[in-house]
Protein backbone atom coordinates (compact mmCIF):
# COMPACT_ATOMS: atom_id res chain seq x y z
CA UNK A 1 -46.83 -84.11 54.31
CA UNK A 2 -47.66 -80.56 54.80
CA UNK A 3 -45.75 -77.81 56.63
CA UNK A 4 -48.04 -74.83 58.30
CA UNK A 5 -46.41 -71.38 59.51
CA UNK A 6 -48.46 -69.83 61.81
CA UNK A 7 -48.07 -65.88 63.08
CA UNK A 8 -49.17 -64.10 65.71
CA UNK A 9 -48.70 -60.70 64.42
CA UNK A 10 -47.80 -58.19 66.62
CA UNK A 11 -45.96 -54.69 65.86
CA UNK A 12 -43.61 -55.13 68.53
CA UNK A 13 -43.40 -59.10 68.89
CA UNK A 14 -44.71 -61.21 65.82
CA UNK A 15 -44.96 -65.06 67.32
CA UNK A 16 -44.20 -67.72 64.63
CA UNK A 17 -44.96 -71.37 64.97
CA UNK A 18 -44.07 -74.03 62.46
CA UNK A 19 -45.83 -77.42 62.40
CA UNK A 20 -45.46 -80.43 60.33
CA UNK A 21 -48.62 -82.28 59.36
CA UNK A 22 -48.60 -85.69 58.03
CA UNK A 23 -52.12 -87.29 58.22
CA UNK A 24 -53.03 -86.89 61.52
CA UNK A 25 -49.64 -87.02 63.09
CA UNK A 26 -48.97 -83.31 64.04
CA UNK A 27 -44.82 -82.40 64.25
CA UNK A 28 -43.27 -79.18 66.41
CA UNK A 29 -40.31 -77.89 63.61
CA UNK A 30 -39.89 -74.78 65.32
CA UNK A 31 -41.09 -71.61 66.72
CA UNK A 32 -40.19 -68.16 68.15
CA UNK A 33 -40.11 -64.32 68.05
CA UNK A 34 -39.11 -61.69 65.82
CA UNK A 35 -38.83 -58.35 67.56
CA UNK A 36 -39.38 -55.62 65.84
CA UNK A 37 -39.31 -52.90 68.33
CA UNK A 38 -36.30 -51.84 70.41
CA UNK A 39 -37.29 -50.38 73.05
CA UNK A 40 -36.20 -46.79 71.77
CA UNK A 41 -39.73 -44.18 71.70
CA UNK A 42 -38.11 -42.73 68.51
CA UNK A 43 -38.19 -46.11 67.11
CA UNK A 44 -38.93 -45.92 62.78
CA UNK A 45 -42.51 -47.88 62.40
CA UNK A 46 -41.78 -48.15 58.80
CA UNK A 47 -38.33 -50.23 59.88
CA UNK A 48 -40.35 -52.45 62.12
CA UNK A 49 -42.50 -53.69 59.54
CA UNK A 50 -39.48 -54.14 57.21
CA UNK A 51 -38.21 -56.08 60.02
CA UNK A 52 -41.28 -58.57 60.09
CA UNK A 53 -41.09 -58.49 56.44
CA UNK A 54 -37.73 -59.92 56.43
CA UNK A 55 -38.05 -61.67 59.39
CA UNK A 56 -41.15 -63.83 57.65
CA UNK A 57 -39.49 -64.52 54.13
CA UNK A 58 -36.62 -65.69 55.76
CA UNK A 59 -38.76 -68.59 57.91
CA UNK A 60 -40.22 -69.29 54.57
CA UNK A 61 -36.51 -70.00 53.41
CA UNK A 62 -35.76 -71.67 56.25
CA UNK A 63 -38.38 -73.92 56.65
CA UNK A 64 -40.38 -73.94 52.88
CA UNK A 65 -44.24 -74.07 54.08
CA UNK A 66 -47.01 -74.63 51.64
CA UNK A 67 -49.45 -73.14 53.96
CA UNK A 68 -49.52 -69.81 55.95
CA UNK A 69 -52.06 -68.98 58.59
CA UNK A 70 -52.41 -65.31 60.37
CA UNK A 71 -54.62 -64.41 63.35
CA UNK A 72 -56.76 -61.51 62.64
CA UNK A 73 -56.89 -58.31 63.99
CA UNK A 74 -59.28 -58.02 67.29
CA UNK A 75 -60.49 -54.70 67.25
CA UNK A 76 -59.81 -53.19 70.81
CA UNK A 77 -60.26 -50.11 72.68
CA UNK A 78 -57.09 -48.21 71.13
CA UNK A 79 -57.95 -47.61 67.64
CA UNK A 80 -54.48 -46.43 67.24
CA UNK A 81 -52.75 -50.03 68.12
CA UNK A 82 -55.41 -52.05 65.72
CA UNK A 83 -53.97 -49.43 63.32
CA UNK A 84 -50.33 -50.93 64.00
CA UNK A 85 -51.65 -54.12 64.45
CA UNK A 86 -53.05 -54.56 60.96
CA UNK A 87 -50.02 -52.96 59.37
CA UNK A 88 -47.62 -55.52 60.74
CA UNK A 89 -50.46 -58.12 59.56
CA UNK A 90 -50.14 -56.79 56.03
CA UNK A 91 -45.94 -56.87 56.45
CA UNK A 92 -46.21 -60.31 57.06
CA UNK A 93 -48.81 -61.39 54.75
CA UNK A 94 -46.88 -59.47 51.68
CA UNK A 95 -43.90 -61.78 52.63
CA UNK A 96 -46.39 -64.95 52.57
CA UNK A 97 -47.83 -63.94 48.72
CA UNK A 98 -44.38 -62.85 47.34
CA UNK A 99 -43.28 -65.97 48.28
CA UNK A 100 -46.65 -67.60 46.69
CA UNK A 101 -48.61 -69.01 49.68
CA UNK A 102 -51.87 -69.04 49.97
CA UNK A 103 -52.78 -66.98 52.86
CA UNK A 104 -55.49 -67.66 55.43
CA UNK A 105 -56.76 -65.92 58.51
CA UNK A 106 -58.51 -67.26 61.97
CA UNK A 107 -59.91 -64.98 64.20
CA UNK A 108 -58.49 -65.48 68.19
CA UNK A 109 -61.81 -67.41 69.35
CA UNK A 110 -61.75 -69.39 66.34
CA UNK A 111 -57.96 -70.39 67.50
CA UNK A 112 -58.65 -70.86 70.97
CA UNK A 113 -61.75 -73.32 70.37
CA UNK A 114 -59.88 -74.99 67.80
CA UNK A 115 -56.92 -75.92 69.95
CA UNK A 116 -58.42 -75.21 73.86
CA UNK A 117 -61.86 -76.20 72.97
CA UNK A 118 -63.66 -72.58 74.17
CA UNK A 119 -63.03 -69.61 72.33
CA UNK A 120 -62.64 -67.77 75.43
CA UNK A 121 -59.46 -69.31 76.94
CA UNK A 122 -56.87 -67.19 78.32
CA UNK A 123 -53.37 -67.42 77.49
CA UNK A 124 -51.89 -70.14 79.79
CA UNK A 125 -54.46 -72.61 78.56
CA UNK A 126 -53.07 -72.15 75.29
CA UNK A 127 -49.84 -72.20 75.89
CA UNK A 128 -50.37 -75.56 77.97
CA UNK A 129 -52.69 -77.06 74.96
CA UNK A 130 -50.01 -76.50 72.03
CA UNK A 131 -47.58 -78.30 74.29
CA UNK A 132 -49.60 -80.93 75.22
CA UNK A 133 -50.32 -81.54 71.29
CA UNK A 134 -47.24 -81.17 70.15
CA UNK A 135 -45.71 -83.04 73.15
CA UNK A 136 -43.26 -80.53 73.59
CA UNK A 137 -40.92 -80.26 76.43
CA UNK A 138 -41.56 -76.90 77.91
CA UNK A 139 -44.09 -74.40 77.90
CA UNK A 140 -43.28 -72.16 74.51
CA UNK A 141 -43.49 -68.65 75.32
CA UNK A 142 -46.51 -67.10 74.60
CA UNK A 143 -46.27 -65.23 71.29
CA UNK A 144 -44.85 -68.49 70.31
CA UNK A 145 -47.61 -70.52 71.86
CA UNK A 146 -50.35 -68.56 69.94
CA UNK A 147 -48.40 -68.90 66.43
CA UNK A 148 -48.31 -72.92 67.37
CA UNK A 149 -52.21 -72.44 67.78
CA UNK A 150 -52.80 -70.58 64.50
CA UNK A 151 -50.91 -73.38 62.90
CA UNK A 152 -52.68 -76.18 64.41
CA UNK A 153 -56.26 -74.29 64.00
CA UNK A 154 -54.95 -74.18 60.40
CA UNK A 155 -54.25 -78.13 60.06
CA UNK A 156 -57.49 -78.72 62.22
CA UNK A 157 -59.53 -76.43 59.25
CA UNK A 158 -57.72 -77.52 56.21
CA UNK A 159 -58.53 -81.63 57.40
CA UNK A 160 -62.14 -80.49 57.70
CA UNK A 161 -62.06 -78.35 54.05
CA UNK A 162 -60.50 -81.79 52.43
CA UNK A 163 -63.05 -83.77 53.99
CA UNK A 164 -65.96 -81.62 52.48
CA UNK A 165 -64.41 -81.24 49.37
CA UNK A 166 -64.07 -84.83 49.22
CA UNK A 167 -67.85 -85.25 49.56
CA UNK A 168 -68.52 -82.40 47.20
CA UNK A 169 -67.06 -84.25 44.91
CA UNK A 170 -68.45 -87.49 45.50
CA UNK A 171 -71.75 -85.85 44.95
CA UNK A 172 -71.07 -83.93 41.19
CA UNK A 173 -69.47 -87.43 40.04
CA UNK A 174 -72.79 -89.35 41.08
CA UNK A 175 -74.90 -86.38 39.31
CA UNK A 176 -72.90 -86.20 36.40
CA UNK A 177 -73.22 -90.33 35.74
């Protein structure tokens, strides 16, 4: 049994999505939003990312994960919000190594084919794929929804790096005989 957290990051909204995998069998334990920003223009950056910070260690209390999975920045037209973007990536990845996970990162078409089967779905497809998979019983709201999907592209990749580890090391045991 493995438990996955999965974050969208977001400087305002940061999704998280928390999945159980056992084998194949894929498990919803929970998922939501921590909001970092007010609403307020004069709003402290610096206490938003302490939000996510503290927001993130405490779902690794809460829930104890072994993995963590984190979309990657997309590098839009405002060079200013990638900025923000990557800075609440690094809040909640700091809170993922002090709490000693091992860290890794999808990009958003590597998510969407893993879990919609194109890279360029939009966001309802998405949302209605992770609750189809996870047979939930309403559509999760869509920071949510893409956490869920970084979690589940995470438990599709890590089957897949087993797998070929497996066979790697099939093949150095026959060479070494």
């Amino acid at each position: 049994m493995t438990i996955i957290l999965g974050i969208d990051p977001g400087s305002r909204i940061t999704g998280y999505g928390v999945i159980k995998k056992e084998g194949r069998k894929l498990t919803y334990l929970g998922s939501g939003c921590i909001k970092a920003y007010s609403g307020n223009k004069e709003d402290d950056f610096s206490l938003r990312l302490q939000t996510i910070f503290a927001g993130i260690s405490e779902l690794i209390l809460q829930f104890s994960p072994e993995l963590f999975a984190i979309e990657q920045v997309f590098m839009g037209v405002n060079p200013g919000g990638a900025l923000k973007l990557g800075q609440a990536r690094g809040a909640a990845i700091v809170a993922a190594t002090n709490k000693g996970l091992p860290v890794a990162e999808y990009s958003a078409r590597q998510i969407k084919k893993s879990v919609v089967g194109t890279g360029a779905a939009d966001k309802e497809q998405v949302q209605h794929m992770v609750k189809s998979i996870l047979k939930l019983p309403g559509m999760p709201q869509a920071d949510a929804a893409d956490a869920l999907a970084v979690a589940l592209c995470h438990a599709h990749s890590h089957d897949t790096l087993e797998k070929m580890a497996g066979q790697v090391n099939k093949i150095v045991r026959g060479r070494l005989r």
